[in-house]
C-alpha atoms as a PDB file:
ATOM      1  CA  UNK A   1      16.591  -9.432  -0.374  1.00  0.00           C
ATOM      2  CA  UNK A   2      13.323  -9.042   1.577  1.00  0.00           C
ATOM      3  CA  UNK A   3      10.466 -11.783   0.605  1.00  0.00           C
ATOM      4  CA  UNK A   4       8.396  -8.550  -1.099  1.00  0.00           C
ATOM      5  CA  UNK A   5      11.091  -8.274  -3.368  1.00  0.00           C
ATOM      6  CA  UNK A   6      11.496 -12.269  -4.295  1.00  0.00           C
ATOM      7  CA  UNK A   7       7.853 -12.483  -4.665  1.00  0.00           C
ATOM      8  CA  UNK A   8       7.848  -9.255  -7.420  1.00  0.00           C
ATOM      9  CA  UNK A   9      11.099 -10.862  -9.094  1.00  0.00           C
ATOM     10  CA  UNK A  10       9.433 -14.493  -9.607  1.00  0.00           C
ATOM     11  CA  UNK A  11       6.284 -12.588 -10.985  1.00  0.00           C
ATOM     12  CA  UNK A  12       8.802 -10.403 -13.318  1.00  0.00           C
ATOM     13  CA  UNK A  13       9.771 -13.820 -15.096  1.00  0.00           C
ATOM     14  CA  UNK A  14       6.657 -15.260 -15.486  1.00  0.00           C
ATOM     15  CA  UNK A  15       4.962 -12.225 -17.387  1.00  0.00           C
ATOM     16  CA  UNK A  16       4.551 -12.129 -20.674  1.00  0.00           C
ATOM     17  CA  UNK A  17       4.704  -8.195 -21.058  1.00  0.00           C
ATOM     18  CA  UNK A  18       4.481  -5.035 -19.441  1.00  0.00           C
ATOM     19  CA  UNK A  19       2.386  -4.921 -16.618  1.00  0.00           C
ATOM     20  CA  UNK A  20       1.562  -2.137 -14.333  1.00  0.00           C
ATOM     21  CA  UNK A  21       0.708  -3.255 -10.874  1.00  0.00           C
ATOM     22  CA  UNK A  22      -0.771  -0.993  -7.181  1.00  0.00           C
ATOM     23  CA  UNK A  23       0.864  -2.953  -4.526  1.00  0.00           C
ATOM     24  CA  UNK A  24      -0.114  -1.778  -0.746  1.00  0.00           C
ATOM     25  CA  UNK A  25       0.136  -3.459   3.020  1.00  0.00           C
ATOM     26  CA  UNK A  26       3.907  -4.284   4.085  1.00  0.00           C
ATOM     27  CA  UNK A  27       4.955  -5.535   0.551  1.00  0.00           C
ATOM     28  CA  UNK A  28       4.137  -1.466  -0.790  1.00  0.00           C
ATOM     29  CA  UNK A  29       7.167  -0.098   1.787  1.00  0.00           C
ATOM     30  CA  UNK A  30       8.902  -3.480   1.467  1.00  0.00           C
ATOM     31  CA  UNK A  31       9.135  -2.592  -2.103  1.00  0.00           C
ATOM     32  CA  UNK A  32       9.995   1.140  -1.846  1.00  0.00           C
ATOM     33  CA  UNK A  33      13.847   1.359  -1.336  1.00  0.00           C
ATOM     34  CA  UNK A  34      13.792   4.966   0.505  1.00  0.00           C
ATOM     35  CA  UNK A  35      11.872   2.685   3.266  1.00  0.00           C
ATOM     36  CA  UNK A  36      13.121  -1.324   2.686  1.00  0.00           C
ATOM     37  CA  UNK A  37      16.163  -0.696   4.261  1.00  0.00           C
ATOM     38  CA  UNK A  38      14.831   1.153   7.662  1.00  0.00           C
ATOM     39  CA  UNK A  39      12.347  -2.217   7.718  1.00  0.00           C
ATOM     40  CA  UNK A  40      14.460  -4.954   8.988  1.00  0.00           C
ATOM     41  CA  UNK A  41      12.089  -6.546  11.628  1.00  0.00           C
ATOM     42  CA  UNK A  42       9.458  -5.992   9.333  1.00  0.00           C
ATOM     43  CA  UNK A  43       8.177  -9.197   7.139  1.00  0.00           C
ATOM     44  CA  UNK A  44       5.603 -10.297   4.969  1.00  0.00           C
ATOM     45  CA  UNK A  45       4.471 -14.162   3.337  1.00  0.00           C
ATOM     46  CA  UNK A  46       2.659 -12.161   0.708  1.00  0.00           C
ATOM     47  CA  UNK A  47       2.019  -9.194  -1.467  1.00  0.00           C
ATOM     48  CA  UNK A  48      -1.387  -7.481  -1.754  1.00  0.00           C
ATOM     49  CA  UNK A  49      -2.520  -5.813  -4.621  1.00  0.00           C
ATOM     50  CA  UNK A  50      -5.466  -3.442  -5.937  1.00  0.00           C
ATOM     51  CA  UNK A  51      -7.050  -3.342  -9.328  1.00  0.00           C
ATOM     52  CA  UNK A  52      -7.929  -0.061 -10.387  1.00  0.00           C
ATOM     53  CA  UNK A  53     -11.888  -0.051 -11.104  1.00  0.00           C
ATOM     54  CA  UNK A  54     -11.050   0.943 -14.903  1.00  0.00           C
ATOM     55  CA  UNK A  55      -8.656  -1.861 -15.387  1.00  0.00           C
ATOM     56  CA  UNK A  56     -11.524  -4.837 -13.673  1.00  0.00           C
ATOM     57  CA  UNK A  57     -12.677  -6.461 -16.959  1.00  0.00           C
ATOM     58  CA  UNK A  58      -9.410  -6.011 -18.820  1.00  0.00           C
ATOM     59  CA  UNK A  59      -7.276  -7.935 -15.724  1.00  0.00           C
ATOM     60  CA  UNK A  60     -10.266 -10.298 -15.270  1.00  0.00           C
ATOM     61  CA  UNK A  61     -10.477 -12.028 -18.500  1.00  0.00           C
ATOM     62  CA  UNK A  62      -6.253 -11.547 -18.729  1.00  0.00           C
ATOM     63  CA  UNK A  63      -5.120 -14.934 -19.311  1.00  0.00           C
ATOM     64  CA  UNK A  64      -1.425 -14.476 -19.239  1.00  0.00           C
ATOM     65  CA  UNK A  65      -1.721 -12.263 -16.576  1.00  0.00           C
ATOM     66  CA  UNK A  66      -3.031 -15.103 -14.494  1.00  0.00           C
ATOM     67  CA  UNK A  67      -1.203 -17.478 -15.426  1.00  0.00           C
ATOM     68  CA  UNK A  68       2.126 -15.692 -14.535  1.00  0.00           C
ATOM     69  CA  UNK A  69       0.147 -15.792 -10.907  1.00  0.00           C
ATOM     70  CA  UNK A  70      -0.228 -19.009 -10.655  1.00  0.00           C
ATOM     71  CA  UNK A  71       3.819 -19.957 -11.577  1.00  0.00           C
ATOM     72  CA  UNK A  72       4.807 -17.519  -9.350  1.00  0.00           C
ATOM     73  CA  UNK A  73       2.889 -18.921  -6.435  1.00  0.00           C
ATOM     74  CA  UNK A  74       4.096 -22.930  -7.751  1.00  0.00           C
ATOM     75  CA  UNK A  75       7.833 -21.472  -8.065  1.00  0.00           C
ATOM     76  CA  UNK A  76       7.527 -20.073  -4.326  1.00  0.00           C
ATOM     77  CA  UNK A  77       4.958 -22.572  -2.580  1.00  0.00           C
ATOM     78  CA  UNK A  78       8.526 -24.483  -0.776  1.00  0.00           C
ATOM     79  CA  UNK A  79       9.602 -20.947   0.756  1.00  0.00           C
ATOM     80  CA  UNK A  80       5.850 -19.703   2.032  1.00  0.00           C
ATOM     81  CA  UNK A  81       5.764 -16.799  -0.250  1.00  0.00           C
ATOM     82  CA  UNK A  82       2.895 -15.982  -2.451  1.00  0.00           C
ATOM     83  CA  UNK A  83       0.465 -13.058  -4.307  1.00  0.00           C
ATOM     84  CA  UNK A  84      -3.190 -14.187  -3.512  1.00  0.00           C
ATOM     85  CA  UNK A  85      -5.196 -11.245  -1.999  1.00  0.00           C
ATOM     86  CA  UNK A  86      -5.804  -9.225  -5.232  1.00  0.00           C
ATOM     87  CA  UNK A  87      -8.633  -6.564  -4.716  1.00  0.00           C
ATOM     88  CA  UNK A  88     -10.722  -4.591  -6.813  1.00  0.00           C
ATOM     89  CA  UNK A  89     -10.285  -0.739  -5.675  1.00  0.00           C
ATOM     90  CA  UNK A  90     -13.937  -1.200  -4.578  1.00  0.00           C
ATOM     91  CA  UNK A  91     -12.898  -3.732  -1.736  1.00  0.00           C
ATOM     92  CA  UNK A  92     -10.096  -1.474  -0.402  1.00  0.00           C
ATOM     93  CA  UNK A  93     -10.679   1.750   2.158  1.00  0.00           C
ATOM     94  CA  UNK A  94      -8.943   4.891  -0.105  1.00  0.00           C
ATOM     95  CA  UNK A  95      -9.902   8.030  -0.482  1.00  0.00           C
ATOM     96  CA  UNK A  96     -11.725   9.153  -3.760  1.00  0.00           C
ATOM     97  CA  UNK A  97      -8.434  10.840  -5.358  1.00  0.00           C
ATOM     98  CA  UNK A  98      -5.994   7.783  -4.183  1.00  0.00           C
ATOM     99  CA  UNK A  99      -5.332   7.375  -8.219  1.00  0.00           C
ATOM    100  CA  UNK A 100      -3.780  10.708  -8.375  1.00  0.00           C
ATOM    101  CA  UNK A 101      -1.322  10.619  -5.256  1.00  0.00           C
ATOM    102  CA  UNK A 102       0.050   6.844  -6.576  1.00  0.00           C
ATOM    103  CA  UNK A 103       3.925   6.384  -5.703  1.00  0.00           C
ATOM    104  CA  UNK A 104       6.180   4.899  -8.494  1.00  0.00           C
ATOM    105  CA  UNK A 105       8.284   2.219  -7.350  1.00  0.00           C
ATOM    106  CA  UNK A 106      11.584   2.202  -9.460  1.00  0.00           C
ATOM    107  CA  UNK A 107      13.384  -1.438  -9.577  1.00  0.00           C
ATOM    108  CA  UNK A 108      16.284  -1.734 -11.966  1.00  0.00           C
ATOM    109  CA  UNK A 109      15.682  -5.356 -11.334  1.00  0.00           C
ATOM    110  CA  UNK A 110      11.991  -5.636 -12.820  1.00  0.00           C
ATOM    111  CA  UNK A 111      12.020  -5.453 -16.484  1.00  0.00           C
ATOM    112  CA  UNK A 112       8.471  -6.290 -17.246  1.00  0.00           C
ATOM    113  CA  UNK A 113       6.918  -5.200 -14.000  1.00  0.00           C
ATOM    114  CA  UNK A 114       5.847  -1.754 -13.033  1.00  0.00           C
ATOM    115  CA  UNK A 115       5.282  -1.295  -9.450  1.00  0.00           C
ATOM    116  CA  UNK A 116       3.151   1.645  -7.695  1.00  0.00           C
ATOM    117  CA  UNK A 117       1.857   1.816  -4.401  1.00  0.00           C
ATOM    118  CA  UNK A 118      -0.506   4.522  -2.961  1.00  0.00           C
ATOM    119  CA  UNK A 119       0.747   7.344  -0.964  1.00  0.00           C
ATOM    120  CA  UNK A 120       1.452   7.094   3.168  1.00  0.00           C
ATOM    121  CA  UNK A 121      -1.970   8.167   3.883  1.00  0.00           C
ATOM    122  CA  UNK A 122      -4.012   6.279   1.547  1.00  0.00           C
ATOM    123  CA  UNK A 123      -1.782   2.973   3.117  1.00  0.00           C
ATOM    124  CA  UNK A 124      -2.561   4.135   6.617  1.00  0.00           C
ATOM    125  CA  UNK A 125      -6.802   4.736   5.114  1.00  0.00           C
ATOM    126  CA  UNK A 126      -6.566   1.172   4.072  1.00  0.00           C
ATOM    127  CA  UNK A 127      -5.730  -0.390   7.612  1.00  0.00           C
ATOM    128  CA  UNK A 128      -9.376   0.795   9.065  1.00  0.00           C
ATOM    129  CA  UNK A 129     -10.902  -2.092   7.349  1.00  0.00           C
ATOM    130  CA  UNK A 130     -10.295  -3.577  10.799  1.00  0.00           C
ATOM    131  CA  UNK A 131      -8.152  -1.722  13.188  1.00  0.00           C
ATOM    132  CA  UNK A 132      -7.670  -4.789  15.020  1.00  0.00           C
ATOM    133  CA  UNK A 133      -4.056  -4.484  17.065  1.00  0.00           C
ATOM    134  CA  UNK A 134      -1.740  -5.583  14.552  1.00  0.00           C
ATOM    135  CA  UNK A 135      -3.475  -2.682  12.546  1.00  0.00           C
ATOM    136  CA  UNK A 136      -2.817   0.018  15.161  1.00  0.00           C
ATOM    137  CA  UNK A 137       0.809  -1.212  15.564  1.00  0.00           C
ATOM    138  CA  UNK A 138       1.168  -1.251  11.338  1.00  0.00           C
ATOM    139  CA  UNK A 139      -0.185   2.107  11.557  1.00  0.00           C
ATOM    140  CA  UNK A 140       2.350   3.436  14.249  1.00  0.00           C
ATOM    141  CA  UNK A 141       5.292   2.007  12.486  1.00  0.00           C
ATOM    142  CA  UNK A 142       4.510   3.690   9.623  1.00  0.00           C
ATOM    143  CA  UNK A 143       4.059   6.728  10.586  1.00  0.00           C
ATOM    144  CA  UNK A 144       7.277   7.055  12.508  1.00  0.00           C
ATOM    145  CA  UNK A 145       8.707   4.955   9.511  1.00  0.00           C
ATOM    146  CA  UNK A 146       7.285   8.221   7.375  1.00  0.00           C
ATOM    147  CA  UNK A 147       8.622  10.767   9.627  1.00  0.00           C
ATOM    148  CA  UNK A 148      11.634   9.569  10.196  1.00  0.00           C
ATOM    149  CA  UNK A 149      12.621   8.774   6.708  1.00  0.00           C
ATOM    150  CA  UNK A 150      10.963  11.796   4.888  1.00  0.00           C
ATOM    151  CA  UNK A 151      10.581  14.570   7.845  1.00  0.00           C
ATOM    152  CA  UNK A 152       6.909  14.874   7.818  1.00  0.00           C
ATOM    153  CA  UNK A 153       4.482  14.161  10.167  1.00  0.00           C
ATOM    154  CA  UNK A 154       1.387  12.273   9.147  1.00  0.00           C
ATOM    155  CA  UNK A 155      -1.386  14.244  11.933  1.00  0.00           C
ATOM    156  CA  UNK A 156      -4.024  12.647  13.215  1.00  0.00           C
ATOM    157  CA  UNK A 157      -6.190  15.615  11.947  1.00  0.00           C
ATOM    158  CA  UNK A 158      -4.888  14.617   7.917  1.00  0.00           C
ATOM    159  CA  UNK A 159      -5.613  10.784   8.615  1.00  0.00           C
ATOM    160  CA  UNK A 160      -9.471  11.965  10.115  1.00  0.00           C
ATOM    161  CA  UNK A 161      -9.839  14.265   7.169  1.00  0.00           C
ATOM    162  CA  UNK A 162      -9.294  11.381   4.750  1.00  0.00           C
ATOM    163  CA  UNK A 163     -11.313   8.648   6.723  1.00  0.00           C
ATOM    164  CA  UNK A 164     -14.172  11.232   6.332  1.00  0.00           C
ATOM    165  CA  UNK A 165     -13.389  11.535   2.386  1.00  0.00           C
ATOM    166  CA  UNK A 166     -12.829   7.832   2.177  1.00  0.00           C
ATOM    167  CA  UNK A 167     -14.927   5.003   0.091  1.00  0.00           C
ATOM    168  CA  UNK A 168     -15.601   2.551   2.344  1.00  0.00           C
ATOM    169  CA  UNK A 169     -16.547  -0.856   0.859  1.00  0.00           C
ATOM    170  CA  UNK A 170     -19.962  -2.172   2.504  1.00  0.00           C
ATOM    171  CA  UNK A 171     -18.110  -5.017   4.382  1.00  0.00           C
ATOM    172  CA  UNK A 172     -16.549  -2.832   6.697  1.00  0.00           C
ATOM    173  CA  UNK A 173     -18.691   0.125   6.723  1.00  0.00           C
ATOM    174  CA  UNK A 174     -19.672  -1.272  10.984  1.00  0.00           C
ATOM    175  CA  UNK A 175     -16.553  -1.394  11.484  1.00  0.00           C
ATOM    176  CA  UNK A 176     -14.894   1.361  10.191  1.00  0.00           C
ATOM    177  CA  UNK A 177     -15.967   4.166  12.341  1.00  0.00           C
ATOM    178  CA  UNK A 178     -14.042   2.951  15.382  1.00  0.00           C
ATOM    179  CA  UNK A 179     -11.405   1.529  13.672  1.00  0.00           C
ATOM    180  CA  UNK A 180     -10.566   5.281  12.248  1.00  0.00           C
ATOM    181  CA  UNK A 181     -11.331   6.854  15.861  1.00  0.00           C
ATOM    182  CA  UNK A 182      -8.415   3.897  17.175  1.00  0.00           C
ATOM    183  CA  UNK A 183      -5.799   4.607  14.186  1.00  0.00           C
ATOM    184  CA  UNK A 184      -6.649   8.848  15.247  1.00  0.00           C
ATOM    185  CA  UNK A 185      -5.827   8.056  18.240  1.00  0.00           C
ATOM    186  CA  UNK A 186      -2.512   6.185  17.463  1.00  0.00           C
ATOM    187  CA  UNK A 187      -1.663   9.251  14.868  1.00  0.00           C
ATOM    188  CA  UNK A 188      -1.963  11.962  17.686  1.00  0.00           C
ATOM    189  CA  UNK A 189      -0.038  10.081  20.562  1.00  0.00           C
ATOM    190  CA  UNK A 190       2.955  10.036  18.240  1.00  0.00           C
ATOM    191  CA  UNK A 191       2.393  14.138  17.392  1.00  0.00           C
ATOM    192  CA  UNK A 192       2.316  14.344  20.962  1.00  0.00           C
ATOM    193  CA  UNK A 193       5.726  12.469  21.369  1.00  0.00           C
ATOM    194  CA  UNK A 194       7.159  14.581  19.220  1.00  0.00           C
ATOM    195  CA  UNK A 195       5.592  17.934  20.775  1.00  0.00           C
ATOM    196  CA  UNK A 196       3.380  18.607  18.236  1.00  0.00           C
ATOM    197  CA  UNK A 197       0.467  21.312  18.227  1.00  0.00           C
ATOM    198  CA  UNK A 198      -2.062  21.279  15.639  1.00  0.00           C
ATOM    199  CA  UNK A 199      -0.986  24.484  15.065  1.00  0.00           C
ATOM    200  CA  UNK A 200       2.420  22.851  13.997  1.00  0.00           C
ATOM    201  CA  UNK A 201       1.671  20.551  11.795  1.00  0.00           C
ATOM    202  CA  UNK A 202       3.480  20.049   8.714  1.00  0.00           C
ATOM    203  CA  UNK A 203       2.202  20.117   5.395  1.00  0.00           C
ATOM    204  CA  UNK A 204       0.708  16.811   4.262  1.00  0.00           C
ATOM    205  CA  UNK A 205       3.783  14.452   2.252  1.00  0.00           C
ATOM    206  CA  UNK A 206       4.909  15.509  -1.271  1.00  0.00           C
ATOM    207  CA  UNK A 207       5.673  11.809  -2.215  1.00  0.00           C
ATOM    208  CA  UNK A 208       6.289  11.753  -5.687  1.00  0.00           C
ATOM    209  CA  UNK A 209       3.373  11.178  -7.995  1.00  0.00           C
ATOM    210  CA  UNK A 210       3.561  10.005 -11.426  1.00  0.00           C
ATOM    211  CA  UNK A 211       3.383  12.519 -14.342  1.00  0.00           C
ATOM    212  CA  UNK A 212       0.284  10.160 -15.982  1.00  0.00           C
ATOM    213  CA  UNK A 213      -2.013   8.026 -14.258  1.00  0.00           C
ATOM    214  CA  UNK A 214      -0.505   3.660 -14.417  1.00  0.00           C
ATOM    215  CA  UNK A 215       0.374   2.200 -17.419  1.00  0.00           C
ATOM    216  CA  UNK A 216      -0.754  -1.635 -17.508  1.00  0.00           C
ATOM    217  CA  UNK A 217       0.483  -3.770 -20.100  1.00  0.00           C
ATOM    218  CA  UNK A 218      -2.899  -5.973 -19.491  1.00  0.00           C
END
């Protein structure tokens, strides 16, 4: 069991009720089984999440929501493992229709938690808060991770598209600009490893998408 998934079980126990949750960095593949398994040499200490902009107030002033936090980080403190870096959608790089592409994350093991995680190109968005090199090498890992567990390229002309689309919270908006240009350029060496033309390019992913937007229990 990969730390992603003991840090979603200990938060399963200590919730109170059903609670819908958009995980993304490592912890959103380290969750999804079609990719866990092709992740071996791939860890994380923690798992991100965003709060939808129409669920702010309601998670804010959740008490039991919270609190189930807190035990979860007390329960794993010993092992390293804990949830900490939870974002508003305003503090996170997406494009403006990220809440209609959202991946469901089934796990028969979660009763009362119900995991999503935005689609591969929203994920790869996300990463050009920085584009520092442990960005860029996130970035190329899961786009081969993508291609080679789905069959479709991610192009370098799709991530540009949606970088140009994308809301770009004011913290990173000097930053951002070359940070896309570096994860562009990352996305179109691997099209050209694989003998790619633009004219080739596959259609963008047809991840599955939920039939309603998330249900949260909070």
């Amino acid at each position: 069991m990969n730390a992603a998934q003991t840090i979603a079980e200990a938060l399963d126990r200590h919730l109170t009720q059903p609670t819908n949750i958009v995980v993304f960095g490592a912890a959103a593949l380290l969750l999804d089984h079609k990719f866990a398994n092709r992740m071996a040499g791939r860890s994380t200490n923690d798992v991100d999440i965003i709060i939808p902009k129409e669920r702010e107030l309601r998670v804010d002033a959740d008490q039991t929501f919270w609190r189930a936090v807190e035990k979860t980080n007390s329960e794993l403190e010993r092992q390293g493992l804990y949830i900490t870096h939870i974002f508003p959608e305003r503090e996170v790089a997406l494009t403006p229709e990220w809440k209609r592409h959202l991946v469901p994350l089934y796990n028969e093991k979660l009763t009362k938690l119900n995991l999503q995680r935005p689609r591969m190109l929203d994920l790869v968005v996300s990463k050009m808060g920085r584009g520092d090199a442990q960005d860029l090498a996130d970035v190329r890992g899961m786009l081969r991770l993508h291609r080679e567990t789905l069959g479709i390229q991610i192009t370098g002309d799709e991530i540009a598209q949606a970088a140009r689309r994308a809301k770009v919270p004011e913290v990173y908006r000097g930053i951002f600009p070359h940070a896309c240009e570096r994860i562009v350029a990352v996305a179109r060496e691997l099209e050209q490893s694989q003998g790619l033309r633009p004219s080739q390019s596959p259609l963008p992913s047809p991840e599955q998408t939920p039939r309603q937007g998330p249900r949260m229990g909070i």
